[in-house]
N, C-alpha and C. Protein backbone atom coordinates (compact mmCIF):
# COMPACT_ATOMS: atom_id res chain seq x y z
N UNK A 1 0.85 -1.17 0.00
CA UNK A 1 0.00 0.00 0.00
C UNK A 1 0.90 1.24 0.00
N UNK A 2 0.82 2.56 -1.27
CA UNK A 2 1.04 3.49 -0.98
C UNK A 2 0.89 4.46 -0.18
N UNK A 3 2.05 4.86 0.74
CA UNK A 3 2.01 5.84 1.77
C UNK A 3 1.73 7.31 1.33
N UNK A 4 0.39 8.40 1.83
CA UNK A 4 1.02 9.58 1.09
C UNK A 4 2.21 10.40 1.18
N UNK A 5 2.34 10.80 0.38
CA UNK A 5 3.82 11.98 0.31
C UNK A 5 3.30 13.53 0.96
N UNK A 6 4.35 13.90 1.35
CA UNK A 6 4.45 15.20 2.33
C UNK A 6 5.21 16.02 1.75
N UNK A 7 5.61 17.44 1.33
CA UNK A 7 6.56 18.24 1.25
C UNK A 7 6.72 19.27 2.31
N UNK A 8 7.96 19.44 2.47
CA UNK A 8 8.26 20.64 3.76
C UNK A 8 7.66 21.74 2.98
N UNK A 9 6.81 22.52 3.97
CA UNK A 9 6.56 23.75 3.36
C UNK A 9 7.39 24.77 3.16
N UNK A 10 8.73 24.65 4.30
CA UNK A 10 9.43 25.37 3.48
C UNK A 10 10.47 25.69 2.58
N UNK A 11 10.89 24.60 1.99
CA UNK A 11 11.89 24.38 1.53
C UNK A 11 11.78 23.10 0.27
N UNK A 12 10.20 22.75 0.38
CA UNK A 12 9.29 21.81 -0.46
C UNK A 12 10.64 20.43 -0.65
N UNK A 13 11.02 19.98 -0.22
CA UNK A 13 11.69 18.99 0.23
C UNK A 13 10.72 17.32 0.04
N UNK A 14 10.60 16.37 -0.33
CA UNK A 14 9.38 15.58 0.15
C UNK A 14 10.09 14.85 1.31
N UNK A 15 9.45 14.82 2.21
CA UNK A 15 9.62 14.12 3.19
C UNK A 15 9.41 12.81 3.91
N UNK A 16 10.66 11.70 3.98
CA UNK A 16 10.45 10.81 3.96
C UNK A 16 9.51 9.91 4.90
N UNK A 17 8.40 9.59 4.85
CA UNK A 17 7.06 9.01 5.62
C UNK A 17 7.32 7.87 6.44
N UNK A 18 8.15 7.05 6.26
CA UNK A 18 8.60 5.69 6.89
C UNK A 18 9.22 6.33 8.04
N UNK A 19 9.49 7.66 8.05
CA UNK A 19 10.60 8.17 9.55
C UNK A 19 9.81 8.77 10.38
N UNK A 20 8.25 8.96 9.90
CA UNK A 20 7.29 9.75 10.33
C UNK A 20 6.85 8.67 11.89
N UNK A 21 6.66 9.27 13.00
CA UNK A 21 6.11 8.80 14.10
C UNK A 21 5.05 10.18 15.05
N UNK A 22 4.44 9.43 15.40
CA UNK A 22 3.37 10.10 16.29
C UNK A 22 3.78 10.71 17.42
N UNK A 23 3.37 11.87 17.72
CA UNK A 23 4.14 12.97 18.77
C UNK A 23 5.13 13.09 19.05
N UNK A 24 6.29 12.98 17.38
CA UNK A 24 7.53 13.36 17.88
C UNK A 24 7.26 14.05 16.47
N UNK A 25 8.35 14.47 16.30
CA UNK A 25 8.89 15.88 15.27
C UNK A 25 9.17 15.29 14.15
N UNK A 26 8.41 16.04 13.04
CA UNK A 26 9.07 15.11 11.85
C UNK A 26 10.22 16.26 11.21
N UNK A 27 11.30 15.59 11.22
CA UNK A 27 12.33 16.25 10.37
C UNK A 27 12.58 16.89 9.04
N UNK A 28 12.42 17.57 8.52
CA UNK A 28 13.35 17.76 6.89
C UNK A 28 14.61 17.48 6.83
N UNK A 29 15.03 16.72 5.94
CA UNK A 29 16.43 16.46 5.78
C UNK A 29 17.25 17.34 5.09
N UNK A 30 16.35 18.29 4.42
CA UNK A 30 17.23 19.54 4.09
C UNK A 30 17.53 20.44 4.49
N UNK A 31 16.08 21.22 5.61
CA UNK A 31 16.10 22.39 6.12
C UNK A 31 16.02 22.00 7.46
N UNK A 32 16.38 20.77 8.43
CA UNK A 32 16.03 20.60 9.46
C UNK A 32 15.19 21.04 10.54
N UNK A 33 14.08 21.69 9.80
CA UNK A 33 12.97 22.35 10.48
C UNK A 33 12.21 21.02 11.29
N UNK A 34 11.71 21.32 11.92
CA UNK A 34 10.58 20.53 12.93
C UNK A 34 9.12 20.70 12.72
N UNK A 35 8.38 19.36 11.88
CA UNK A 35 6.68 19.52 11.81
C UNK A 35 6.14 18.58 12.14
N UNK A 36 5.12 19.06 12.63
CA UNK A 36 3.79 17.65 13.16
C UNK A 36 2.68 18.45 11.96
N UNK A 37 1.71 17.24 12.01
CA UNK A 37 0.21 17.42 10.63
C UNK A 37 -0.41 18.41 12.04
N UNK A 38 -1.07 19.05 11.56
CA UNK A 38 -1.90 20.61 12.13
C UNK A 38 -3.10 19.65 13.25
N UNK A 39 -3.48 20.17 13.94
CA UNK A 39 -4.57 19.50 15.19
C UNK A 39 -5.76 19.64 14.45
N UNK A 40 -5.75 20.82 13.48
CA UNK A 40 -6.97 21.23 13.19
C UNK A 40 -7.80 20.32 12.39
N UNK A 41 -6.47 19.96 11.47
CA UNK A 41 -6.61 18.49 10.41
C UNK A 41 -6.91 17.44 11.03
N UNK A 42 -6.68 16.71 11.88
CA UNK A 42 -6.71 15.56 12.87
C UNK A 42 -8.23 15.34 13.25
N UNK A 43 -8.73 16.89 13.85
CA UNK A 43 -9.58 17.10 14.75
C UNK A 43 -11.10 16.88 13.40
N UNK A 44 -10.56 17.34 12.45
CA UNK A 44 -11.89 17.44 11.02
C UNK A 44 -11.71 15.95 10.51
N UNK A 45 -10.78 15.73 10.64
CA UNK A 45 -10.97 13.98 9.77
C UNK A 45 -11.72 13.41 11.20
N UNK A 46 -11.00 13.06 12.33
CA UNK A 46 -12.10 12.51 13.01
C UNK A 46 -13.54 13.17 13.43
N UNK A 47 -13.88 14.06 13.10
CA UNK A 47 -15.38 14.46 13.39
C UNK A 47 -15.96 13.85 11.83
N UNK A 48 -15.50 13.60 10.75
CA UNK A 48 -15.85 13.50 9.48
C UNK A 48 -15.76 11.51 9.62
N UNK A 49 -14.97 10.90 10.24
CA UNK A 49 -15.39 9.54 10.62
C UNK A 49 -16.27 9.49 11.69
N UNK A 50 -16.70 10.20 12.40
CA UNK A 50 -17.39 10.03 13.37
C UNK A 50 -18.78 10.03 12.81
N UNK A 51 -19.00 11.19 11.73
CA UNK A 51 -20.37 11.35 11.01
C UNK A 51 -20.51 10.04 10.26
N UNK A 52 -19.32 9.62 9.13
CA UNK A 52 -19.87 8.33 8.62
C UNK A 52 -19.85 7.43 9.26
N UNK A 53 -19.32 7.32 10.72
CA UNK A 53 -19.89 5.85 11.31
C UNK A 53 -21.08 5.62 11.62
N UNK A 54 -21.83 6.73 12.62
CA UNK A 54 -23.06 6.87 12.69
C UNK A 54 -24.47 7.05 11.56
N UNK A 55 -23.21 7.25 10.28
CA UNK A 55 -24.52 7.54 9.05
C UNK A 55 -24.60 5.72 8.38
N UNK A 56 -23.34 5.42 8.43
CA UNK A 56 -22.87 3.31 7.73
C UNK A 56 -24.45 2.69 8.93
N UNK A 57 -24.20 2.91 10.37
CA UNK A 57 -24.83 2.63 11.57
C UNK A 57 -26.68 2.73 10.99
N UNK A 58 -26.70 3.72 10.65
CA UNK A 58 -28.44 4.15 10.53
C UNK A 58 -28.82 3.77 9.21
N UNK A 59 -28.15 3.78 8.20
CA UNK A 59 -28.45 3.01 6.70
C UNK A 59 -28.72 1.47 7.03
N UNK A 60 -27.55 1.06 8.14
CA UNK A 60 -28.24 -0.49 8.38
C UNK A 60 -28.96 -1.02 9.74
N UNK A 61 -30.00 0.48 9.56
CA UNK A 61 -30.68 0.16 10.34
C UNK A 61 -31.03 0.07 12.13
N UNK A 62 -29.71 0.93 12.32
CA UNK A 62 -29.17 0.74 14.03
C UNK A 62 -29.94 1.86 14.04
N UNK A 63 -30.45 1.36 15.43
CA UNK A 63 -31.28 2.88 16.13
C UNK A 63 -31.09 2.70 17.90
N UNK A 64 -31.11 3.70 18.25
CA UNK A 64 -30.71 4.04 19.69
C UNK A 64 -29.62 3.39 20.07
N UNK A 65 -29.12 2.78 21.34
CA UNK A 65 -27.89 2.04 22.10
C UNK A 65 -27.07 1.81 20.66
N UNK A 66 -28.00 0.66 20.09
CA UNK A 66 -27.39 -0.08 19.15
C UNK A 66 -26.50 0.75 17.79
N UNK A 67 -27.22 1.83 17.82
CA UNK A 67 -26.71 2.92 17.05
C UNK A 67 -25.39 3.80 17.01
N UNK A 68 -25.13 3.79 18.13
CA UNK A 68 -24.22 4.41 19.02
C UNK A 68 -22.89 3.34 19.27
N UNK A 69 -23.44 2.07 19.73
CA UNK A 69 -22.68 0.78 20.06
C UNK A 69 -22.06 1.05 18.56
N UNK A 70 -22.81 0.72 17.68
CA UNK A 70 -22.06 0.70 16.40
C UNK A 70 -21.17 1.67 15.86
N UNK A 71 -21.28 2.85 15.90
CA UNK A 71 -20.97 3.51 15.52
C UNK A 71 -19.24 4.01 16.18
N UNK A 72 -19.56 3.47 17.67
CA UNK A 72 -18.01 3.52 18.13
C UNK A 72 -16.98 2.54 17.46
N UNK A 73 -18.11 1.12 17.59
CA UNK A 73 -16.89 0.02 16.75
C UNK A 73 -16.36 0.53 15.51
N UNK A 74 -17.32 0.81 14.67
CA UNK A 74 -17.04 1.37 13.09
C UNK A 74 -16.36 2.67 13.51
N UNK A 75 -15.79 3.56 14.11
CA UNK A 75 -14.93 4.30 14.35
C UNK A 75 -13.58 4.19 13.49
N UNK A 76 -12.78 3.34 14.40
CA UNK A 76 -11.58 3.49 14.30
C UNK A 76 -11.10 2.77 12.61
N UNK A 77 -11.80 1.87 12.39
CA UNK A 77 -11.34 1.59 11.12
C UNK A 77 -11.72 2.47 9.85
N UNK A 78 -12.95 3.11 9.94
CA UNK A 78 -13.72 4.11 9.18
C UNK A 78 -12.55 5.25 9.46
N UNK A 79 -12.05 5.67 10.50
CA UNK A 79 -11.16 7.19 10.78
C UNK A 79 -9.66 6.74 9.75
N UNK A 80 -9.53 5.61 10.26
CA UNK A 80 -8.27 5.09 9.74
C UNK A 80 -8.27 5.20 8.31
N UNK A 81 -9.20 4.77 7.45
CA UNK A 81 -9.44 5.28 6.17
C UNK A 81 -9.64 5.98 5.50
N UNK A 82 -10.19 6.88 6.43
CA UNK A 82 -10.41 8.32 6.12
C UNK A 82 -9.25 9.68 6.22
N UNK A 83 -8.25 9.21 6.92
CA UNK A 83 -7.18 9.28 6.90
C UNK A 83 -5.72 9.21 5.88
N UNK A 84 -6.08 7.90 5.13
CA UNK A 84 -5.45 7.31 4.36
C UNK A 84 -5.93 7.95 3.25
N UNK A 85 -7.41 7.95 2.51
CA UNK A 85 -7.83 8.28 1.46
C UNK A 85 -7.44 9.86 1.25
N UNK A 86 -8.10 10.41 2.59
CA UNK A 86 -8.03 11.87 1.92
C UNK A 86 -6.62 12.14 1.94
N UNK A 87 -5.57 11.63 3.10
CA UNK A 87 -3.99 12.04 2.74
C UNK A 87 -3.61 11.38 0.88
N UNK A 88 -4.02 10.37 0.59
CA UNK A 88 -3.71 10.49 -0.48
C UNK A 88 -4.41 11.34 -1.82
N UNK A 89 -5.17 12.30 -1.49
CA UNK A 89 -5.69 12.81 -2.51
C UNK A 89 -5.55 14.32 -2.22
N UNK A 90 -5.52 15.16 -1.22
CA UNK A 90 -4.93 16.11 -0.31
C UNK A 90 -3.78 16.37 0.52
N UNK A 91 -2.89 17.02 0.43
CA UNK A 91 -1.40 16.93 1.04
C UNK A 91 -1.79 17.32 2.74
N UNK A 92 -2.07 16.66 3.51
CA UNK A 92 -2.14 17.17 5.19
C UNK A 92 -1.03 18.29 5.43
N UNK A 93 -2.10 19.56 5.94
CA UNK A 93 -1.09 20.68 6.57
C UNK A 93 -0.18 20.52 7.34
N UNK A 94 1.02 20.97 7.47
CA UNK A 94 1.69 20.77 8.40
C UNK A 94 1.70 22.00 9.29
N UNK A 95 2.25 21.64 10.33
CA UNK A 95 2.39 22.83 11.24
C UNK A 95 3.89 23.16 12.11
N UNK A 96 4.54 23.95 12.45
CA UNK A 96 5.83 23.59 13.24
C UNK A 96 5.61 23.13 14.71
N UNK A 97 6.39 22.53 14.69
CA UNK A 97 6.25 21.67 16.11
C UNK A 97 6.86 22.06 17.18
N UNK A 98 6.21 22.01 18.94
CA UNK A 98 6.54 22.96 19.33
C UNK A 98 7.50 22.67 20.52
N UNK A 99 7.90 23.50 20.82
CA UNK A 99 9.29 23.71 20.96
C UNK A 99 9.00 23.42 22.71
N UNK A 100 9.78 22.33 23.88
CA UNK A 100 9.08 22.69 25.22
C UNK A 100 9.62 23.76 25.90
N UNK A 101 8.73 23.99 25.96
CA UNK A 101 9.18 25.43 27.21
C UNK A 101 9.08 26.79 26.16
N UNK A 102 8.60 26.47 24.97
CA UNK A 102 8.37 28.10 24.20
C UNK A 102 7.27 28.67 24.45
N UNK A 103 7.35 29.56 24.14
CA UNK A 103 5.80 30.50 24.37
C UNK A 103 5.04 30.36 22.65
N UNK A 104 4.29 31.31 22.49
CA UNK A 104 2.88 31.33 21.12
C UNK A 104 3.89 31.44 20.40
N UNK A 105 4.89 31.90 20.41
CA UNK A 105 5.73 32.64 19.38
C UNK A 105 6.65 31.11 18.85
N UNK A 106 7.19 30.21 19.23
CA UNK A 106 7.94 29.02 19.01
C UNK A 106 9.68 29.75 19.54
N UNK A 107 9.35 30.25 20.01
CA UNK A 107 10.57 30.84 20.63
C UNK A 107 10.85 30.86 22.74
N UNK A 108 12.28 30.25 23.18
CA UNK A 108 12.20 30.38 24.47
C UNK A 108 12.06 31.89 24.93
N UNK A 109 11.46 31.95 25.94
CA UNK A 109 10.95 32.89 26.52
C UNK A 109 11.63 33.37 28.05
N UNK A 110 12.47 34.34 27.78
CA UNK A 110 13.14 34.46 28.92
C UNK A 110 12.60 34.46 30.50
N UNK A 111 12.94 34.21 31.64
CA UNK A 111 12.07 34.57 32.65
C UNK A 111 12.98 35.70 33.03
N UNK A 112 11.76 36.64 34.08
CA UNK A 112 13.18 37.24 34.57
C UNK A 112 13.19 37.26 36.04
N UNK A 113 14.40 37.49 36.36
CA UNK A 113 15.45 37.30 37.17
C UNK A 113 14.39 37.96 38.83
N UNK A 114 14.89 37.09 39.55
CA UNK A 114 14.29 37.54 40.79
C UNK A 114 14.73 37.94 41.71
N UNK A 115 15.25 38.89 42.34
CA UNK A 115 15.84 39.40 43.71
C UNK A 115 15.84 38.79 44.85
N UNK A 116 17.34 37.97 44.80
CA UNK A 116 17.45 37.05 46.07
C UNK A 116 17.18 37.53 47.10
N UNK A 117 16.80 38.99 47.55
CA UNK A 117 16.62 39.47 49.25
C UNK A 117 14.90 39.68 49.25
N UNK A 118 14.18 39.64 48.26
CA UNK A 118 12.46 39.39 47.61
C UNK A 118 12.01 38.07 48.14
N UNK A 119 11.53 37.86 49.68
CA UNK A 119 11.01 36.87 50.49
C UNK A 119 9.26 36.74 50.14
N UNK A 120 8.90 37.47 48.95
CA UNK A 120 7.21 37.18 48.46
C UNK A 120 7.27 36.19 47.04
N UNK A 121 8.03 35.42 46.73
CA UNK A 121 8.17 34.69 46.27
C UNK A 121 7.68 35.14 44.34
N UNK A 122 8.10 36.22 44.42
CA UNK A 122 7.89 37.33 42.90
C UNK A 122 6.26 38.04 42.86
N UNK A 123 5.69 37.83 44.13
CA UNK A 123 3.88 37.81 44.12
C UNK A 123 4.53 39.69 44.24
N UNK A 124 3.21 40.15 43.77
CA UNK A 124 3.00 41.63 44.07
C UNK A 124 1.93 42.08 44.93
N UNK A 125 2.67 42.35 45.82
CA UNK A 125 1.85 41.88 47.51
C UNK A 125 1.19 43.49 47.53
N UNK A 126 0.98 44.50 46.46
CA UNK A 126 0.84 46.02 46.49
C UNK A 126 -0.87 46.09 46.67
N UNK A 127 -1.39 46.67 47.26
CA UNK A 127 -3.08 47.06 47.32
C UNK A 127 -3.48 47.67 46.49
């Protein structure tokens, strides 16, 4: 089975998919930038398997518990495909991946410095 293909967005690189793993950073081998696929993407394919499980569920006829029962089983293999199909016919966004300890910006964020003889523990104890 063909895997889909990815290009770095910035440096349009394709990026090799077999190195690809789940909540770690996917590399470019050219521009060594850091990307994960966007949440936003993740979050629309599974609400979009979630609709056709429950719609496969009610075409054959499931109604109430049974509806629902079904519709969780038919989940994960329905998401899984849905996954597969549309990555191969749509390139999944990528997004940069984030950095621990950065702020919104993907950048560390300095703290600042606290006055060792400052016994309020940095609080602003002012009325």
């Amino acid at each position: 089975m063909r895997r889909p293909t990815v290009k770095c967005p910035a440096c349009g690189t394709l990026l090799p998919n077999n190195e690809y793993r789940a909540g770690e950073p996917w590399i470019c081998p050219s521009c060594s930038r850091q990307y994960r696929f966007a949440q936003r993407y993740d979050l629309l394919l599974w609400i979009i398997a979630l609709v056709l499980s429950f719609a496969i569920c009610f075409l054959f006829g499931l109604r109430g518990w049974k509806l629902a029962g079904g519709a969780l089983v038919l989940l994960a293999p329905v998401d899984l495909t849905c996954i597969y199909l549309i990555g191969v016919l749509i390139q999944p966004p990528l997004e940069p991946f984030p950095v621990e300890g950065a702020g919104a910006s993907g950048t560390r964020e300095k703290k600042p410095k606290s006055d060792p003889k400052d016994r309020t523990g940095g609080l602003d104890l002012r009325l």
